[in-house]
C-alpha atoms as a PDB file:
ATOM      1  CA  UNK A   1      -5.259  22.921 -31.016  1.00  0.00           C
ATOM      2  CA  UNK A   2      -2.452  22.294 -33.998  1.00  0.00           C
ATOM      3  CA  UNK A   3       1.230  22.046 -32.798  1.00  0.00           C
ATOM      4  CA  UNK A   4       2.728  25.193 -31.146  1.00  0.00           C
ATOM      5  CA  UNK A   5       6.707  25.615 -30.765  1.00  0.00           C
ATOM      6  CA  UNK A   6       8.173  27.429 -28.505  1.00  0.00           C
ATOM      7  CA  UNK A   7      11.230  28.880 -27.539  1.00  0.00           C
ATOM      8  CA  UNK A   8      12.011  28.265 -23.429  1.00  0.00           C
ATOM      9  CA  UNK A   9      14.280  27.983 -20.763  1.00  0.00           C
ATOM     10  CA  UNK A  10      15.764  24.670 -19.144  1.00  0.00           C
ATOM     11  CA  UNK A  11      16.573  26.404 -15.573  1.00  0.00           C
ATOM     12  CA  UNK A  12      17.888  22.679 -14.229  1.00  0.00           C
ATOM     13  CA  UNK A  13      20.030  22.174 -16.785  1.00  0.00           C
ATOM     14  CA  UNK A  14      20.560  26.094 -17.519  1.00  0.00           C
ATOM     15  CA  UNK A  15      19.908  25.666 -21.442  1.00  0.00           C
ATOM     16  CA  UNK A  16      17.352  27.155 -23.882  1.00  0.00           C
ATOM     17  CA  UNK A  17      15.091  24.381 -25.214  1.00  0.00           C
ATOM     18  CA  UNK A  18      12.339  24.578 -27.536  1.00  0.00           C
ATOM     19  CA  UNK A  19       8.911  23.117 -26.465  1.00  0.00           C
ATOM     20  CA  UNK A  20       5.971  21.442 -28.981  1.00  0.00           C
ATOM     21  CA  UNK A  21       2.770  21.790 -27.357  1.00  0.00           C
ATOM     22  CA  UNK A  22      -0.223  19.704 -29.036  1.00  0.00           C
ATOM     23  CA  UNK A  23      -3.552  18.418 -27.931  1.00  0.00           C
ATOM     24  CA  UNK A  24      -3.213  14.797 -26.833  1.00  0.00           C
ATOM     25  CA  UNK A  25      -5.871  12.892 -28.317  1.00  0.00           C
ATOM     26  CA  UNK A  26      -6.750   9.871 -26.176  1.00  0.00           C
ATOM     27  CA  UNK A  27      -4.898   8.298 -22.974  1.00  0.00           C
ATOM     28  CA  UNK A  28      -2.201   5.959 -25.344  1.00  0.00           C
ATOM     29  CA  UNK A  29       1.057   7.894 -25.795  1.00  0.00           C
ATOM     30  CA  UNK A  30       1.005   9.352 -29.283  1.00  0.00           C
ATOM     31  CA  UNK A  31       2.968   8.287 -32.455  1.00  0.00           C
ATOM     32  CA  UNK A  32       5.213  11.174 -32.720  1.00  0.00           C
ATOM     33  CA  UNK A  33       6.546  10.423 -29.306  1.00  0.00           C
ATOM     34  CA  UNK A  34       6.777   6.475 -29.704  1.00  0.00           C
ATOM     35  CA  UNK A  35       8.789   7.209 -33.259  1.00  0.00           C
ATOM     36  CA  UNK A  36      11.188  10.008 -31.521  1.00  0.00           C
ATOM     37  CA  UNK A  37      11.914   7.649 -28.149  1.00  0.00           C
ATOM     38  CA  UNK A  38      13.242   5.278 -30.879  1.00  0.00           C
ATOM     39  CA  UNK A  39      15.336   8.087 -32.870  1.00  0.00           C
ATOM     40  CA  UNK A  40      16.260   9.603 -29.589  1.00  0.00           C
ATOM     41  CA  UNK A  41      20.135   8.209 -30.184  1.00  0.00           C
ATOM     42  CA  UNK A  42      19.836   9.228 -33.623  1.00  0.00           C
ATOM     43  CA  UNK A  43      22.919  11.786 -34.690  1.00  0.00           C
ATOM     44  CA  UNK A  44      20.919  13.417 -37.383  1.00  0.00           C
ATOM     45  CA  UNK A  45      17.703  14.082 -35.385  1.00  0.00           C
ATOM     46  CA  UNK A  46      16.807  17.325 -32.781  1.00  0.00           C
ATOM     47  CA  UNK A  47      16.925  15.061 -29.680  1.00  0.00           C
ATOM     48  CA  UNK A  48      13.816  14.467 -27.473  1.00  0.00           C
ATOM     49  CA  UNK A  49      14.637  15.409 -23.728  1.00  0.00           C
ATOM     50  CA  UNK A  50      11.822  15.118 -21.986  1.00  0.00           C
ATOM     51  CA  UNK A  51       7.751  14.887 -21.956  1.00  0.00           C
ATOM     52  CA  UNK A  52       5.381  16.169 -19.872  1.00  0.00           C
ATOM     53  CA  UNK A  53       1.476  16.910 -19.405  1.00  0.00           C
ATOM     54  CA  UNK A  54      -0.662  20.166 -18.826  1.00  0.00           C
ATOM     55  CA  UNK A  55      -4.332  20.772 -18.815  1.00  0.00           C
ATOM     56  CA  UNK A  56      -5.650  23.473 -21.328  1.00  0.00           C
ATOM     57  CA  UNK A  57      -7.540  26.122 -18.754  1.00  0.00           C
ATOM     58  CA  UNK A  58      -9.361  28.033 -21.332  1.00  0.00           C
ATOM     59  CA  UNK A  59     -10.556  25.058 -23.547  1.00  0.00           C
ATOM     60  CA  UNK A  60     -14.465  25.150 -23.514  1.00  0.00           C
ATOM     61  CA  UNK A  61     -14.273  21.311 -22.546  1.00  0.00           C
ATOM     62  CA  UNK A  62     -10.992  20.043 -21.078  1.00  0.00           C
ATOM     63  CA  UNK A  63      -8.152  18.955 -22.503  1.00  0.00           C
ATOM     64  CA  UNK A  64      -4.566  17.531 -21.882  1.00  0.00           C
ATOM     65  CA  UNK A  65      -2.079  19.464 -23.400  1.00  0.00           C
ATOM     66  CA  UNK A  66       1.597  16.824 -24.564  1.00  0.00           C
ATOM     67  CA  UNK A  67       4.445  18.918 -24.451  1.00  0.00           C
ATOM     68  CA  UNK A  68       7.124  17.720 -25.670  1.00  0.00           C
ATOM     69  CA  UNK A  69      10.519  19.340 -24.741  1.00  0.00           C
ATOM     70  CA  UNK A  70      13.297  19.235 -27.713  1.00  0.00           C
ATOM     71  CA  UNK A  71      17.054  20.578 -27.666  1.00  0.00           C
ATOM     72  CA  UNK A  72      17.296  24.232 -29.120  1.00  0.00           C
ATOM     73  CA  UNK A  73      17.855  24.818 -32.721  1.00  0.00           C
ATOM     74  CA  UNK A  74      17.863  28.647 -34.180  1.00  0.00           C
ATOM     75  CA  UNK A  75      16.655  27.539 -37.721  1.00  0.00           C
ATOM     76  CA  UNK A  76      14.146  25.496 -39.252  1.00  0.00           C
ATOM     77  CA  UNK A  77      13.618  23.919 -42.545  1.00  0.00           C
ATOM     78  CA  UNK A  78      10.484  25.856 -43.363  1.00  0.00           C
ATOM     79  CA  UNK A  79      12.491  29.175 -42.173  1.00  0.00           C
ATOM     80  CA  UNK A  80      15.281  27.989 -44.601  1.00  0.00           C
ATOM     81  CA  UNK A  81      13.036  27.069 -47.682  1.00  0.00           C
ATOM     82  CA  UNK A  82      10.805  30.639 -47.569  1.00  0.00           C
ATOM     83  CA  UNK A  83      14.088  32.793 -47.429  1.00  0.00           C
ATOM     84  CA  UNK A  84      15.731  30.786 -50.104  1.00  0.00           C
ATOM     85  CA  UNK A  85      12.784  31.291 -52.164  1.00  0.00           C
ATOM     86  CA  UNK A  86      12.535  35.172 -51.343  1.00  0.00           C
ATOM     87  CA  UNK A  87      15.439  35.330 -52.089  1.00  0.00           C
ATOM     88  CA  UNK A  88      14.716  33.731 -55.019  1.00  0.00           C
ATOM     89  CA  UNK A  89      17.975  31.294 -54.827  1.00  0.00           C
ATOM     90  CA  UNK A  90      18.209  27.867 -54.628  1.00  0.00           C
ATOM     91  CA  UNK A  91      19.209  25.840 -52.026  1.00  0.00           C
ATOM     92  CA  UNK A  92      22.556  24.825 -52.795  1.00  0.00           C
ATOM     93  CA  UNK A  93      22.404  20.835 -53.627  1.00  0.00           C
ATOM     94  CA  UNK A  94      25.321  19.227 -50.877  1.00  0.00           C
ATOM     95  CA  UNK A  95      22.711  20.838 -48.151  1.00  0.00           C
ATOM     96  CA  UNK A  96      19.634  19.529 -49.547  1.00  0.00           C
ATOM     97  CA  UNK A  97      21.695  16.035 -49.164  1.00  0.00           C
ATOM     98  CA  UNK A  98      22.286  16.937 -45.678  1.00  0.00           C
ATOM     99  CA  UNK A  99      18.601  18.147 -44.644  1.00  0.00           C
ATOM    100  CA  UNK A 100      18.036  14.725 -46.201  1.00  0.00           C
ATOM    101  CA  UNK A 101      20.397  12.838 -44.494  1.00  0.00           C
END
């Protein structure tokens, strides 16, 4: 299974949250999650808020599903980059410093 997004509902905290579904491979805790636990203070970064484990059902053989629950963010960069270039503009160069930043 590659990563899934998706768009969801924090009813405890009553705030939309996006959640990053992937196949966890093993029983350590993966790399993506060790490197955002460190940048979870990090001003420039979605924040991490939580983590948490499902079983994939219809798997042939099972599997443990990470999910990994992020604050909500209505654009991405890969949304930004393909209109930009259907629209066949570039992206201005102070906001290419910030997506950098």
């Amino acid at each position: 299974m590659a990563g899934f997004v998706f768009e969801a509902f924090d009813t405890v905290n009553n705030r939309r949250v996006a959640v990053k579904r992937t196949t966890k491979a093993g029983e350590f805790i993966s790399r993506e999650f060790e490197v955002l636990e460190k940048l979870r203070d990090c001003k420039n970064c979605i924040k991490l808020l939580d983590i948490y484990y499902t079983n994939d059902e219809e798997a042939e053989s099972p599997k443990k599903i990470q999910n990994l629950v992020f604050e909500y963010c209505s654009q991405n960069l890969e949304d930004i980059i393909q209109r930009a270039k259907s629209d066949q503009i570039a992206i201005p160069m102070p906001n290419i410093k910030n997506y950098m930043h």
